[in-house]
Protein backbone atom coordinates (compact mmCIF):
# COMPACT_ATOMS: atom_id res chain seq x y z
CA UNK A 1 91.60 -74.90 57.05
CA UNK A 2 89.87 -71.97 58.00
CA UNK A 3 91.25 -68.89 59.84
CA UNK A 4 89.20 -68.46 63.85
CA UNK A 5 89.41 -64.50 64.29
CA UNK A 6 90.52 -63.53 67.26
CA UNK A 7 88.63 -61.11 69.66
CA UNK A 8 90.36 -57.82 67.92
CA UNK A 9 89.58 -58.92 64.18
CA UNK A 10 86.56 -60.30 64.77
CA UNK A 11 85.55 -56.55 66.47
CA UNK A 12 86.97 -55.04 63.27
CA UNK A 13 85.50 -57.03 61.05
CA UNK A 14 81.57 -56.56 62.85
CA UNK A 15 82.19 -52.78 62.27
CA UNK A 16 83.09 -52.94 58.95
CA UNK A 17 79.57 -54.44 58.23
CA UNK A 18 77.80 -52.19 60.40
CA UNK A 19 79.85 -48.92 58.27
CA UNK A 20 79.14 -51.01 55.08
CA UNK A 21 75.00 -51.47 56.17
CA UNK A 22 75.12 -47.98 56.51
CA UNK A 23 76.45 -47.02 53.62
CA UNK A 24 74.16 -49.19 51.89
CA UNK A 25 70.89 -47.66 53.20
CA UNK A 26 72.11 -43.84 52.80
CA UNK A 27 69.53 -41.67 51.68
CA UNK A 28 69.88 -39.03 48.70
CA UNK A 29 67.88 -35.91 49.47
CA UNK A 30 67.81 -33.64 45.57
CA UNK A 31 66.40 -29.99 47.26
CA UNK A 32 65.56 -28.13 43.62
CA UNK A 33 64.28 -24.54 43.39
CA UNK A 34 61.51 -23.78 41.08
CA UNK A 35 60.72 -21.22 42.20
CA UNK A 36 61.79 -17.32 40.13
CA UNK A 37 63.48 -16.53 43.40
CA UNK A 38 66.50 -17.31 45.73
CA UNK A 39 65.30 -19.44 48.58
CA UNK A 40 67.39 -20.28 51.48
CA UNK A 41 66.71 -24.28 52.81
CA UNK A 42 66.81 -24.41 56.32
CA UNK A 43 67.39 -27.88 58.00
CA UNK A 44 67.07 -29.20 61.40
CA UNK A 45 68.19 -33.01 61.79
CA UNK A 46 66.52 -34.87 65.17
CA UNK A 47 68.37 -37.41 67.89
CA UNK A 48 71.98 -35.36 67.90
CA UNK A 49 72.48 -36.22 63.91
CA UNK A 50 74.73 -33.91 61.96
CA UNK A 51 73.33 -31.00 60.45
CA UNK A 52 72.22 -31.72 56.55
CA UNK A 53 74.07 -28.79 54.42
CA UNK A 54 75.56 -27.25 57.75
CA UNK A 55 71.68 -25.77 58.65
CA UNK A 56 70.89 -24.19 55.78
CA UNK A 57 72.33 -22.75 52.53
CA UNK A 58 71.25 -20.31 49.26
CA UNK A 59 69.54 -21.74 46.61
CA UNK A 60 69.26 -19.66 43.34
CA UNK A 61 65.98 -20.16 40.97
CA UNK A 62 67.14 -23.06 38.99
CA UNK A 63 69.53 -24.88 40.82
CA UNK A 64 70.10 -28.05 43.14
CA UNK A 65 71.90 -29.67 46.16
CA UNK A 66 71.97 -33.30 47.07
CA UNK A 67 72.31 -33.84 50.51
CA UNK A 68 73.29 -37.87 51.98
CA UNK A 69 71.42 -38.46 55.37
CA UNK A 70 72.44 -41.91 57.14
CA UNK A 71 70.10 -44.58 57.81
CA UNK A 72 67.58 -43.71 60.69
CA UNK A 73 68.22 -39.54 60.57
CA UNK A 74 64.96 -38.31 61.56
CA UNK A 75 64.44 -34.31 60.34
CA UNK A 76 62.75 -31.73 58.16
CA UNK A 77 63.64 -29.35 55.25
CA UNK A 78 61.82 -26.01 54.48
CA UNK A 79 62.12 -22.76 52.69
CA UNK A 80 63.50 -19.44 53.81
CA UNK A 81 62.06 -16.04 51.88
CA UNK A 82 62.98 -12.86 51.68
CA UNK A 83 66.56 -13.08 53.33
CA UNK A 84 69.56 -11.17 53.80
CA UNK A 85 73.01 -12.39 55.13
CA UNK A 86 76.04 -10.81 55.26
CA UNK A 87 79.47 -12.31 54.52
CA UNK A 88 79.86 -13.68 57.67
CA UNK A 89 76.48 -15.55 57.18
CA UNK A 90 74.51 -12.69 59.70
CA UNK A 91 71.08 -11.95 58.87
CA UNK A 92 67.54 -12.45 58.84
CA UNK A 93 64.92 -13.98 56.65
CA UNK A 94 60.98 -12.49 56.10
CA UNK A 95 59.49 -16.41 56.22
CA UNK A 96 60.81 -19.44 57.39
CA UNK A 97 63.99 -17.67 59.62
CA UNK A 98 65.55 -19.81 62.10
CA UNK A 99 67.04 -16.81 64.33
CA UNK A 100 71.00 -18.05 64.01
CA UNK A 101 71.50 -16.34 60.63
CA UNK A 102 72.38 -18.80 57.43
CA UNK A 103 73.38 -21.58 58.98
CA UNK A 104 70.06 -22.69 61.06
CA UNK A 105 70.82 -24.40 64.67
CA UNK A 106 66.83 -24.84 65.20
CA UNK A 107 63.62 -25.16 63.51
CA UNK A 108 62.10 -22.47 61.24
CA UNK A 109 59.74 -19.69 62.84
CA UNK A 110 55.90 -20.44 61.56
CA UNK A 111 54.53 -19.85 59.10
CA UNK A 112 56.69 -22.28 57.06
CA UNK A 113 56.00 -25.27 55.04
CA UNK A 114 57.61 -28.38 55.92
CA UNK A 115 59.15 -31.80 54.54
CA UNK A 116 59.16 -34.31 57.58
CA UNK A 117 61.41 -37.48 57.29
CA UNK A 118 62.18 -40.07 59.31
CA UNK A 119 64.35 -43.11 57.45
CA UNK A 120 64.75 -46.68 58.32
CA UNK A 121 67.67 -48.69 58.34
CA UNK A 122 68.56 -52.12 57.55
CA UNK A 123 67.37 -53.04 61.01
CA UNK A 124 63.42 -52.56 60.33
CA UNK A 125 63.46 -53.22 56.65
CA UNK A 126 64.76 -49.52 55.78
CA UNK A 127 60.75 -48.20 55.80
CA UNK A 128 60.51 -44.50 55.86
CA UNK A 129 57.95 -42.50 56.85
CA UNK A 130 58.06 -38.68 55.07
CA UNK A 131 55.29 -35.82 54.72
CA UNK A 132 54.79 -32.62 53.55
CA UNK A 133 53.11 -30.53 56.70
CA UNK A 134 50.29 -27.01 56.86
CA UNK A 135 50.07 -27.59 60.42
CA UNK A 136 53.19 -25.06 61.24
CA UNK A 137 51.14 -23.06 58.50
CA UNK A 138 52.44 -22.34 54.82
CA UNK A 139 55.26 -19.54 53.00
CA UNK A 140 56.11 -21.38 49.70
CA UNK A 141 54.75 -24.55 47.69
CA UNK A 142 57.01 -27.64 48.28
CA UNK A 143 56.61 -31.56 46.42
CA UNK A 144 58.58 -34.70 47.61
CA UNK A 145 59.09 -37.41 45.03
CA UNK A 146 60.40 -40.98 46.23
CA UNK A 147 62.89 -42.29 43.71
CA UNK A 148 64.10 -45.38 43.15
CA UNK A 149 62.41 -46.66 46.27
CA UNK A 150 59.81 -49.81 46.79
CA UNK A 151 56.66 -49.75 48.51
CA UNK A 152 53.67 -47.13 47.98
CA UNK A 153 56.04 -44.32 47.72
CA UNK A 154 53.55 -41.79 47.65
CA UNK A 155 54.18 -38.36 46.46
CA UNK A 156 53.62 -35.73 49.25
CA UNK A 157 52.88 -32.30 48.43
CA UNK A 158 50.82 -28.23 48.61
CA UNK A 159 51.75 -26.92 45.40
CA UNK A 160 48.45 -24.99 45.43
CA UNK A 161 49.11 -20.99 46.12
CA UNK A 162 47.61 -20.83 49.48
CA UNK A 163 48.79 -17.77 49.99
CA UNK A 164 46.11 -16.95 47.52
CA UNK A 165 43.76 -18.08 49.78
CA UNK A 166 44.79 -17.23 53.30
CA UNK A 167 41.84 -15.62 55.25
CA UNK A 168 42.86 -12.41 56.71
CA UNK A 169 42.88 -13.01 59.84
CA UNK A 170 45.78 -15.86 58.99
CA UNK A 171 47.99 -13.59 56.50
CA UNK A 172 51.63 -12.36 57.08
CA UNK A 173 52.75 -9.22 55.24
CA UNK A 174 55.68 -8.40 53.84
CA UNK A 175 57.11 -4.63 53.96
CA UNK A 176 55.17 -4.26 50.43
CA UNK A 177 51.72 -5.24 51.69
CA UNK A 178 51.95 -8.98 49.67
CA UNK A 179 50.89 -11.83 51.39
CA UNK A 180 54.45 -14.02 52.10
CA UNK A 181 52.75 -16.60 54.33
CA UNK A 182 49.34 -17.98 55.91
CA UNK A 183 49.41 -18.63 59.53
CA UNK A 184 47.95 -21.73 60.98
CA UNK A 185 44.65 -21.29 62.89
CA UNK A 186 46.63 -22.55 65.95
CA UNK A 187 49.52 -20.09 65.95
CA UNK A 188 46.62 -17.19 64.72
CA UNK A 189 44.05 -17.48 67.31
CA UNK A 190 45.53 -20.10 69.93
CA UNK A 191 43.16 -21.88 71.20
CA UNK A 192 42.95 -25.44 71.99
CA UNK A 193 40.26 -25.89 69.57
CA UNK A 194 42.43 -25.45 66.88
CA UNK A 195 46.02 -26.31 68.45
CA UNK A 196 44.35 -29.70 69.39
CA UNK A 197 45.62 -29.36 72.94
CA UNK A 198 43.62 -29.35 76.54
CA UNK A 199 40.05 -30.92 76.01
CA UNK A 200 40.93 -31.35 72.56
CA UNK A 201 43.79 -33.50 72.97
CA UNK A 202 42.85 -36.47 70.98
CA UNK A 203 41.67 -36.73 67.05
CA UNK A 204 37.93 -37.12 68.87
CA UNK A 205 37.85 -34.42 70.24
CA UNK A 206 39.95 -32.44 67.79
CA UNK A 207 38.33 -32.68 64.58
CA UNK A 208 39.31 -30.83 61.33
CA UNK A 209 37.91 -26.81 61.40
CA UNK A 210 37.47 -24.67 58.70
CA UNK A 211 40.50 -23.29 58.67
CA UNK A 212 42.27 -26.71 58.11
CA UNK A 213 40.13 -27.49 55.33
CA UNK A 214 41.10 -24.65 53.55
CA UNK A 215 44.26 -26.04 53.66
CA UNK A 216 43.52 -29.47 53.22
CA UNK A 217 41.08 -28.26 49.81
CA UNK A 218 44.29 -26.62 48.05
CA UNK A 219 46.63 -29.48 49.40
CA UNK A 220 44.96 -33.04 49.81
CA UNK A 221 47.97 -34.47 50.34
CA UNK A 222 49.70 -32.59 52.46
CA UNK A 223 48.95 -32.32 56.36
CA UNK A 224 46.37 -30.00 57.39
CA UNK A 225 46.44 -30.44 61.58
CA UNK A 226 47.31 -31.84 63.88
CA UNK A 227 45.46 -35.56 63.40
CA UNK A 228 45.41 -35.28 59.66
CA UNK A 229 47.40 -38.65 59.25
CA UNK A 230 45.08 -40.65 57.17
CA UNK A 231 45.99 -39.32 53.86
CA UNK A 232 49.17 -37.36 54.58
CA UNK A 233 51.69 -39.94 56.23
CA UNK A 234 53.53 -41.53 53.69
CA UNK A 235 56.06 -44.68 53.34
CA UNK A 236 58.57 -46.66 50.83
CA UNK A 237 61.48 -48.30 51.18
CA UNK A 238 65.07 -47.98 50.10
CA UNK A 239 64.63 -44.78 48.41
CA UNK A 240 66.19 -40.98 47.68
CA UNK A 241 64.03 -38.39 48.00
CA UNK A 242 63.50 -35.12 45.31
CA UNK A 243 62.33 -32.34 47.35
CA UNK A 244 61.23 -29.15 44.72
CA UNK A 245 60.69 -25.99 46.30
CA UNK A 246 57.47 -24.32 44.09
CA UNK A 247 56.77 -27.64 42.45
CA UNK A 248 54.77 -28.09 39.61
C-alpha cells in the first residue's frame, strides 16, 4: 500500500527536488590566464546573487579558477591590469578597477572587456545567453568556450590586440606612455550618436560608426555597440563555460 505524505513531508520532499534541479543545472565557469602577466578577475553577479570568487581574485600567468554559478545567475567577468593591493586587499588597479579594492562590490570602470552571462534553469530548458562585449570599450583580449553544452554554442571572443589599433583620441595611457586600453567612442566623445541614446535611441537610428567597426574588424564576434546583437549574442544549453583571459 502506498505511503500519502502528509503536508510537512510532502513540503520537504518538493524542496529536495527544487535543491536537486539546481544542482543539476549548475554552471562551471574555468577563468584561465594566458596572458605573461598577473590579472586580477573582477566579477559582478545581477538580481542579489552571491558574489562569484568573493568579487574578484589574483590570477598569475598560467593558472585557473573554476567558479559554480546556480541556475539563472545573470553576471559578467572581466580583467583587472596593472594592480596593487595590500594585505588587507586595499588598492587600485590601472584598467578594469572596480573602486572597493580586491574584492569588487560593482562593475569594472571602462575601458574593460567583458564576458556577459545570463543562464537558464530547468524551468526554460536551461538556454543561456553569453557574449563577449567592446561596447564598455577594451583593456585585454578575452575567449569564452561552451563545453559540454547542446545547442549552437558559439564561441564568443576579441582576441585581436586592439590596443594596437585604438585611434588616439580613444587610448588610455599607462604611467609608461603604453597604450593599456581603448575607450569606447561613447565614453570618449559622449554623444548620443555614438552612446545610442536621445534621437538615436533605437538600432535605426543608431547605426554602427567608424569607431565600432574598428572594433567589430579586429573582433567579429564580439559586440561592437550598442545594437550589435546579430552576430554577437550567443546561446547553448546545459553547458560550463572556459573563459581565457589573452586567448589564442
Amino acid at each position: 500500500m502506498a505511503l500519502i505524505p502528509n503536508s510537512k513531508t510532502s513540503a520537504l520532499f518538493h524542496l529536495l527536488l527544487f535543491l536537486l534541479g539546481n544542482v543539476a543545472y549548475a554552471t562551471v565557469f574555468t577563468l584561465e590566464n594566458h596572458c605573461s602577466y598577473t590579472v586580477w578577475p573582477g566579477t559582478l553577479s545581477g538580481n542579489g546573487a552571491a558574489l562569484l570568487g568573493e568579487g574578484g581574485f589574483a590570477l598569475a600567468p598560467g593558472s585557473a579558477v573554476q567558479l559554480t554559478a546556480p541556475a539563472g545567475w545573470s553576471g559578467r567577468f572581466w580583467a583587472r591590469t596593472g594592480c596593487s593591493f595590500d594585505a588587507s586587499g586595499s588598492g587600485k588597479c590601472v584598467t578594469g578597477d572596480c573602486g572597493s579594492g580586491l574584492k569588487c562590490s560593482g562593475g569594472g570602470v571602462p575601458p574593460a572587456t567583458l564576458a556577459e552571462f545570463t543562464l537558464g534553469s530547468a524551468s526554460n530548458g536551461n538556454k543561456d545567453f553569453y557574449d563577449v562585449s567592446l561596447v564598455d570599450g577594451y583593456n585585454v583580449g578575452m575567449g569564452v568556450r561552451a563545453t559540454g553544452g547542446t545547442g549552437d554554442c558559439q564561441y564568443a571572443g576579441c582576441v585581436a590586440d586592439v590596443n594596437g589599433v585604438c585611434p588616439a583620441e580613444l587610448q588610455v595611457r599607462d604611467g609608461s606612455g603604453a597604450v593599456v586600453a581603448c575607450k569606447s567612442a561613447c565614453l570618449a566623445l559622449n554623444t548620443a550618436e555614438y552612446c545610442c541614446t536621445g534621437d538615436h535611441n533605437t538600432p535605426q537610428t543608431c547605426p554602427p560608426t567608424h569607431y565600432s567597426e574598428i572594433f567589430k574588424n579586429a573582433c567579429p564576434t564580439a559586440y561592437s555597440y550598442a545594437y550589435d546583437d546579430a552576430s554577437s549574442t550567443c546561446t547553448c544549453s546545459g553547458s560550463d563555460y572556459r573563459i581565457t583571459f589573452c586567448s589564442t
